[in-house]
N, C-alpha and C. Protein backbone atom coordinates (compact mmCIF):
# COMPACT_ATOMS: atom_id res chain seq x y z
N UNK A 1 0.84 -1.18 0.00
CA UNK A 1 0.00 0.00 0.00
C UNK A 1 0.89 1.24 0.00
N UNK A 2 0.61 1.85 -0.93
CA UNK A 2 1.54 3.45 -0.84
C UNK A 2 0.92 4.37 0.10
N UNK A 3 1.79 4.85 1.01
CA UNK A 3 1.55 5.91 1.53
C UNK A 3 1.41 7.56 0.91
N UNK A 4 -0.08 7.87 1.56
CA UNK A 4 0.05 9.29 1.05
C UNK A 4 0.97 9.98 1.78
N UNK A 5 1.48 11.14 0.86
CA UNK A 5 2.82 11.85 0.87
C UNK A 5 2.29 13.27 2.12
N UNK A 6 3.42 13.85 2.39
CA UNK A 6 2.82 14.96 2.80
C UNK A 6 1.96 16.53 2.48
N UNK A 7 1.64 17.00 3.12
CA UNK A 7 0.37 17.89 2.17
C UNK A 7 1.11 19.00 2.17
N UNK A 8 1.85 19.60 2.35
CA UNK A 8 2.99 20.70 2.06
C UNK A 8 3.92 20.89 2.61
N UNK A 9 4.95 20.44 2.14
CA UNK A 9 6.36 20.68 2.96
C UNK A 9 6.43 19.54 3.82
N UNK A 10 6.64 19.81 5.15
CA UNK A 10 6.38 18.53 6.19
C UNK A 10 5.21 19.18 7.11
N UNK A 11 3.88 19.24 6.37
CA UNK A 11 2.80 19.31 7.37
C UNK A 11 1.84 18.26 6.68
N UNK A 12 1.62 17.61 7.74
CA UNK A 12 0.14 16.22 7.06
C UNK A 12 -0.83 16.63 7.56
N UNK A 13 -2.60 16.33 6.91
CA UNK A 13 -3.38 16.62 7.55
C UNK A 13 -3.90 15.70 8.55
N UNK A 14 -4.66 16.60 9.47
CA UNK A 14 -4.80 15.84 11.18
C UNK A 14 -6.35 15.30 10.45
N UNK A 15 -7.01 14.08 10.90
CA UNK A 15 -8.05 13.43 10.84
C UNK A 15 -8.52 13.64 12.21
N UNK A 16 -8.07 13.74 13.67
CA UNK A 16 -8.87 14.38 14.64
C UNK A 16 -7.66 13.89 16.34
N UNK A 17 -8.09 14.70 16.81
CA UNK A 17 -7.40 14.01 18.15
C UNK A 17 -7.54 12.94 18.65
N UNK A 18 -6.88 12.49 19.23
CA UNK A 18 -7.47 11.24 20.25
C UNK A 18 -7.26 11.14 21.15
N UNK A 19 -6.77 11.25 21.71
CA UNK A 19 -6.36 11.10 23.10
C UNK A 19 -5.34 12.69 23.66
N UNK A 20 -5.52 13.25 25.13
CA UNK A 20 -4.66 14.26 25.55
C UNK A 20 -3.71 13.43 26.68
N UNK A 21 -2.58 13.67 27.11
CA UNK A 21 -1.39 12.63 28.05
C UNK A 21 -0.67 14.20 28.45
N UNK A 22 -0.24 13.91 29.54
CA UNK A 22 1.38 14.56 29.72
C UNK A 22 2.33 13.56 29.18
N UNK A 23 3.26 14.25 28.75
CA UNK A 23 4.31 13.21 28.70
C UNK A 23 5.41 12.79 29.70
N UNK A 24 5.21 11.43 30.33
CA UNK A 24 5.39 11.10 31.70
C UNK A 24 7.47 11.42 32.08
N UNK A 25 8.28 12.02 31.42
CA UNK A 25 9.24 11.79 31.44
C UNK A 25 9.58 13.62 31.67
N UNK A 26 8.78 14.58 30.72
CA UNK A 26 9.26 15.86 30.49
C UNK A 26 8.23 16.84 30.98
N UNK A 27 6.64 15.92 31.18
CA UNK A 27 5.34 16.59 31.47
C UNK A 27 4.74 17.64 30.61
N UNK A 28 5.65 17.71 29.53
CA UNK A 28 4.71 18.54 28.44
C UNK A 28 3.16 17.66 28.05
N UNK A 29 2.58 18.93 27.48
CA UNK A 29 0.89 18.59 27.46
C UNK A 29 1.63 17.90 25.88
N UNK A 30 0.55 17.00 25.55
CA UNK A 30 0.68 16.36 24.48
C UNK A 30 -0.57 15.82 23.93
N UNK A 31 -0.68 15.38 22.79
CA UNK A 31 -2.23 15.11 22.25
C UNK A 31 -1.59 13.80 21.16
N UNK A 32 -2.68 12.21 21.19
CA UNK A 32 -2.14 11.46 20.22
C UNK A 32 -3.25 11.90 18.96
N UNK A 33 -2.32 11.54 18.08
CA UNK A 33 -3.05 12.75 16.84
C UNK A 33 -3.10 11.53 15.69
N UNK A 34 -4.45 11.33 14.72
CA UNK A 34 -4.73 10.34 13.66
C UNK A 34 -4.55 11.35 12.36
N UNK A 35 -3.78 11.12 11.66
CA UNK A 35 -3.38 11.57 10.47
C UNK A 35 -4.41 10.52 9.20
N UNK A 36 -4.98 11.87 8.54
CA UNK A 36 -5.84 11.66 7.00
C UNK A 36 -4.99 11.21 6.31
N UNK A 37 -5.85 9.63 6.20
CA UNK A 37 -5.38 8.48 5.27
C UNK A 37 -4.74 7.96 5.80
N UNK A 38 -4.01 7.77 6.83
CA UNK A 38 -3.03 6.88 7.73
C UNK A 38 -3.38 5.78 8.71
N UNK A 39 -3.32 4.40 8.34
CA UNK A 39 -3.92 3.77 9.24
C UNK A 39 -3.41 4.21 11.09
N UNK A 40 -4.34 4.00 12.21
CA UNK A 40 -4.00 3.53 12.76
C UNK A 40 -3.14 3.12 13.61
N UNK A 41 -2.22 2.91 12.87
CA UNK A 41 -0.91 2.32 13.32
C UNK A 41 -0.05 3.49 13.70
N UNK A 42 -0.48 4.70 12.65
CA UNK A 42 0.53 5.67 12.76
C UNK A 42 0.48 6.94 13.11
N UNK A 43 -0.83 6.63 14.47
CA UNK A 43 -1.09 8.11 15.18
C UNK A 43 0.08 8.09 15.88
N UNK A 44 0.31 8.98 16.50
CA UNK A 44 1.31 9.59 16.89
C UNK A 44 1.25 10.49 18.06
N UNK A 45 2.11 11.19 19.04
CA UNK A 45 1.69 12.06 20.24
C UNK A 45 2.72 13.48 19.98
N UNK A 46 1.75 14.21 19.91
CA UNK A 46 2.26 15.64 19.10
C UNK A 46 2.30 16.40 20.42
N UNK A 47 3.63 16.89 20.86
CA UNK A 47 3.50 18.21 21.22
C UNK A 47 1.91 19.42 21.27
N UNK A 48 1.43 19.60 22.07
CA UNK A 48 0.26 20.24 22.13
C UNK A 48 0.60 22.19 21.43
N UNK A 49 1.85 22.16 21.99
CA UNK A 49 2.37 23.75 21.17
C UNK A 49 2.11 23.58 19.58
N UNK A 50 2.40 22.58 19.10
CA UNK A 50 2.56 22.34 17.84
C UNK A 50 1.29 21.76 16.96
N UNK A 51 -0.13 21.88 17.64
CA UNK A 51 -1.12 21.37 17.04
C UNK A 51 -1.50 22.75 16.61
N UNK A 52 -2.88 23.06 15.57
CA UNK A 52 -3.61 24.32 15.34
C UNK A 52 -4.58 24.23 16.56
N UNK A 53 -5.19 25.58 17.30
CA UNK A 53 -5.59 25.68 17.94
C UNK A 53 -7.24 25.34 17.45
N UNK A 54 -7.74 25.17 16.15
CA UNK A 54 -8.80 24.52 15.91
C UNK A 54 -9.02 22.69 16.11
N UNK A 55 -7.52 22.32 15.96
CA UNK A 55 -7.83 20.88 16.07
C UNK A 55 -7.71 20.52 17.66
N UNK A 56 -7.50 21.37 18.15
CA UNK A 56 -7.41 21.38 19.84
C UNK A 56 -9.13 21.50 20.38
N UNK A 57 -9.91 22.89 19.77
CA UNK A 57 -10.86 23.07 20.74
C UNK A 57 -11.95 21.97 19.74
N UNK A 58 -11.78 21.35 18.48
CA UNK A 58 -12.85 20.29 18.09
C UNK A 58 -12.65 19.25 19.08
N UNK A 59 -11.34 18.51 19.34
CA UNK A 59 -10.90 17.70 20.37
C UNK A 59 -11.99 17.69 21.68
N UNK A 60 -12.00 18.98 22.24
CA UNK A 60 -12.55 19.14 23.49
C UNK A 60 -13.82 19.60 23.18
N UNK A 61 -14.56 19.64 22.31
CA UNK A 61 -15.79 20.22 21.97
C UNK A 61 -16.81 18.94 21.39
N UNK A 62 -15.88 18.01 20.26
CA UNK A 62 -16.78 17.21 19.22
C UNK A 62 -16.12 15.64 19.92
N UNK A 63 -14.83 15.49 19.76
CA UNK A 63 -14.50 13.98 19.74
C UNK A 63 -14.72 13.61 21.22
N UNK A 64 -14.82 11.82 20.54
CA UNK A 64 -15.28 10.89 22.22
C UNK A 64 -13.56 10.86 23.03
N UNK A 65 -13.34 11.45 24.10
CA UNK A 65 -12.79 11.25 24.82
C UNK A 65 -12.52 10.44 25.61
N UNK A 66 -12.71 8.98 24.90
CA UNK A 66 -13.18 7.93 26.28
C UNK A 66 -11.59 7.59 26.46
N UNK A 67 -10.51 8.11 25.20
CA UNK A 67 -9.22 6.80 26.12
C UNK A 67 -8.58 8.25 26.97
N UNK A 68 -8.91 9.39 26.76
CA UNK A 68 -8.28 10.24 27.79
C UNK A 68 -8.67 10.08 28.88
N UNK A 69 -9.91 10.03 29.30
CA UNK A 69 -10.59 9.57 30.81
C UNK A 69 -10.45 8.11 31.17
N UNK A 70 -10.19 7.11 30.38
CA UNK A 70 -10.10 5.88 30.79
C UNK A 70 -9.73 6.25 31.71
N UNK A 71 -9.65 4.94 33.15
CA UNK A 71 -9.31 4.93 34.45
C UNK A 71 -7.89 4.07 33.74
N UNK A 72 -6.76 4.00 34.05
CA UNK A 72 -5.66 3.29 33.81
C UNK A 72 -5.72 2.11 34.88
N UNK A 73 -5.52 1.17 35.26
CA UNK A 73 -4.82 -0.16 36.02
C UNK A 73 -3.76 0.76 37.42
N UNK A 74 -4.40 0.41 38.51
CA UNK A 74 -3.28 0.38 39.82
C UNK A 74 -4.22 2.09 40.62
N UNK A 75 -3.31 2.72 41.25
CA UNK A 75 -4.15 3.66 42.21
C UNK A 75 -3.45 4.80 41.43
N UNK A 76 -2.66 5.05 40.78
CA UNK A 76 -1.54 6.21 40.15
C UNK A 76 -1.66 5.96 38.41
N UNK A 77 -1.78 7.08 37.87
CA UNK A 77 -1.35 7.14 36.60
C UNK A 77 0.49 7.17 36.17
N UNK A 78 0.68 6.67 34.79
CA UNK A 78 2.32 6.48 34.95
C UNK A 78 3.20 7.56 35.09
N UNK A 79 2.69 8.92 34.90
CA UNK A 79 3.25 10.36 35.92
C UNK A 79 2.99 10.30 36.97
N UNK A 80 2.07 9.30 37.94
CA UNK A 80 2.28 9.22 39.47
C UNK A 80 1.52 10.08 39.92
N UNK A 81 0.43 10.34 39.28
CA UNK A 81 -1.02 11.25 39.60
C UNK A 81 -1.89 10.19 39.78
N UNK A 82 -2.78 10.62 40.99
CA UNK A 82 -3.84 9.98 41.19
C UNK A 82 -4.94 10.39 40.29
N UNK A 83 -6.10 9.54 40.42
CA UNK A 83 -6.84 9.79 39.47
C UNK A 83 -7.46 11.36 39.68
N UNK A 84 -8.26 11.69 41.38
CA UNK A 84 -8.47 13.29 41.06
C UNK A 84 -7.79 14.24 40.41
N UNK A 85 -6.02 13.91 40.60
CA UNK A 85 -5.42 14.94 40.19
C UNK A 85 -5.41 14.84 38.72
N UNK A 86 -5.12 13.73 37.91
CA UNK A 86 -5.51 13.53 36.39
C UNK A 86 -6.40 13.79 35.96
N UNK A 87 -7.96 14.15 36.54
CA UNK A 87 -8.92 14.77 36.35
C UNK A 87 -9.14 16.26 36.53
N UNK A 88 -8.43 16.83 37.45
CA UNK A 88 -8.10 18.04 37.37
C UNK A 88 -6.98 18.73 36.02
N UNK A 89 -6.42 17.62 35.91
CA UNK A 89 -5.23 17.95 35.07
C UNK A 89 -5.74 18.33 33.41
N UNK A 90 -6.90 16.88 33.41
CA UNK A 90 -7.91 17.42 32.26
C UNK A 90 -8.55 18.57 31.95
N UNK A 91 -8.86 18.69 33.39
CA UNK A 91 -10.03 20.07 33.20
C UNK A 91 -9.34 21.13 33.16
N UNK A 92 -8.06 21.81 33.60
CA UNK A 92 -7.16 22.84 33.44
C UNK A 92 -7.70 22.60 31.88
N UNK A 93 -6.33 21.68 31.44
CA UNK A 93 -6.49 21.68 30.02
C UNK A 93 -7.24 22.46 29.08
N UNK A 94 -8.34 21.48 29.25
CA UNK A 94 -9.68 21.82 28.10
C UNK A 94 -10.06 23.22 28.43
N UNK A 95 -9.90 23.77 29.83
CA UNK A 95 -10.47 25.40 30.17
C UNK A 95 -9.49 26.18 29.45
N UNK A 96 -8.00 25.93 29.30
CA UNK A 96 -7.01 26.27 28.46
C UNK A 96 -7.13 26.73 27.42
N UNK A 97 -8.12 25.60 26.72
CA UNK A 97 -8.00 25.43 25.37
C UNK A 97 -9.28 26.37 25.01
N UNK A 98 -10.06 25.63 25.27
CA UNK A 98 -12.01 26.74 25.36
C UNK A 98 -11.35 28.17 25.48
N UNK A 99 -10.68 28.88 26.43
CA UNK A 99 -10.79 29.82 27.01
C UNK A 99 -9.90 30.65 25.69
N UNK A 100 -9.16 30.17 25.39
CA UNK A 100 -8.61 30.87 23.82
C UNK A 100 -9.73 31.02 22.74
N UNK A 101 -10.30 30.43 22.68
CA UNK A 101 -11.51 30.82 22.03
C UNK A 101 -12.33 31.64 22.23
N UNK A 102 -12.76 32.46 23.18
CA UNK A 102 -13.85 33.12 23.75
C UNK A 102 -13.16 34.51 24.39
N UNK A 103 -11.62 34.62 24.12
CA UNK A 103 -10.50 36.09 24.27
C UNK A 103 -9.92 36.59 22.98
């Protein structure tokens, strides 16, 4: 199967968010991101600086969020947050993100 190429320069288009994470090593906000026409296989976890701020507030507005809220396995998430605080950590977020919209 050939892969589609990139859509200008080195930018591909985003098919939608999926999931929001810190990244457990550096704690930057991060988002796993499904790229148009790409199976699957080859979402990826983008830097949140580096997404458009439209594919951010559809994220928190339109898509199912179920693997960001999943409950993970054990009493700690793998940054060593409990679940309130990973739920708080969400809701910063998304107020983050909303709140650029509406200034």
């Amino acid at each position: 199967m050939k892969r589609p190429g990139a859509v200008e320069g080195n930018w591909y288009k985003v098919e939608k968010g999926v999931e929001f994470r810190t990244e457990p090593r550096t704690k930057k906000r991060q988002y796993k991101i499904r790229w148009q026409e790409y199976p699957v296989s080859e979402d990826s976890c983008i830097d949140a600086e580096e997404i458009s701020q439209e594919v951010l507030v559809e994220f928190w507005t339109k898509e199912n969020k179920r693997a960001t809220y999943k409950r993970r396995k054990g009493g700690k998430t793998r940054d060593g947050n409990t679940r309130p605080e990973t739920l708080e950590m969400l809701r910063k977020e998304k107020e983050k993100v909303l709140d650029k919209i509406t200034t």
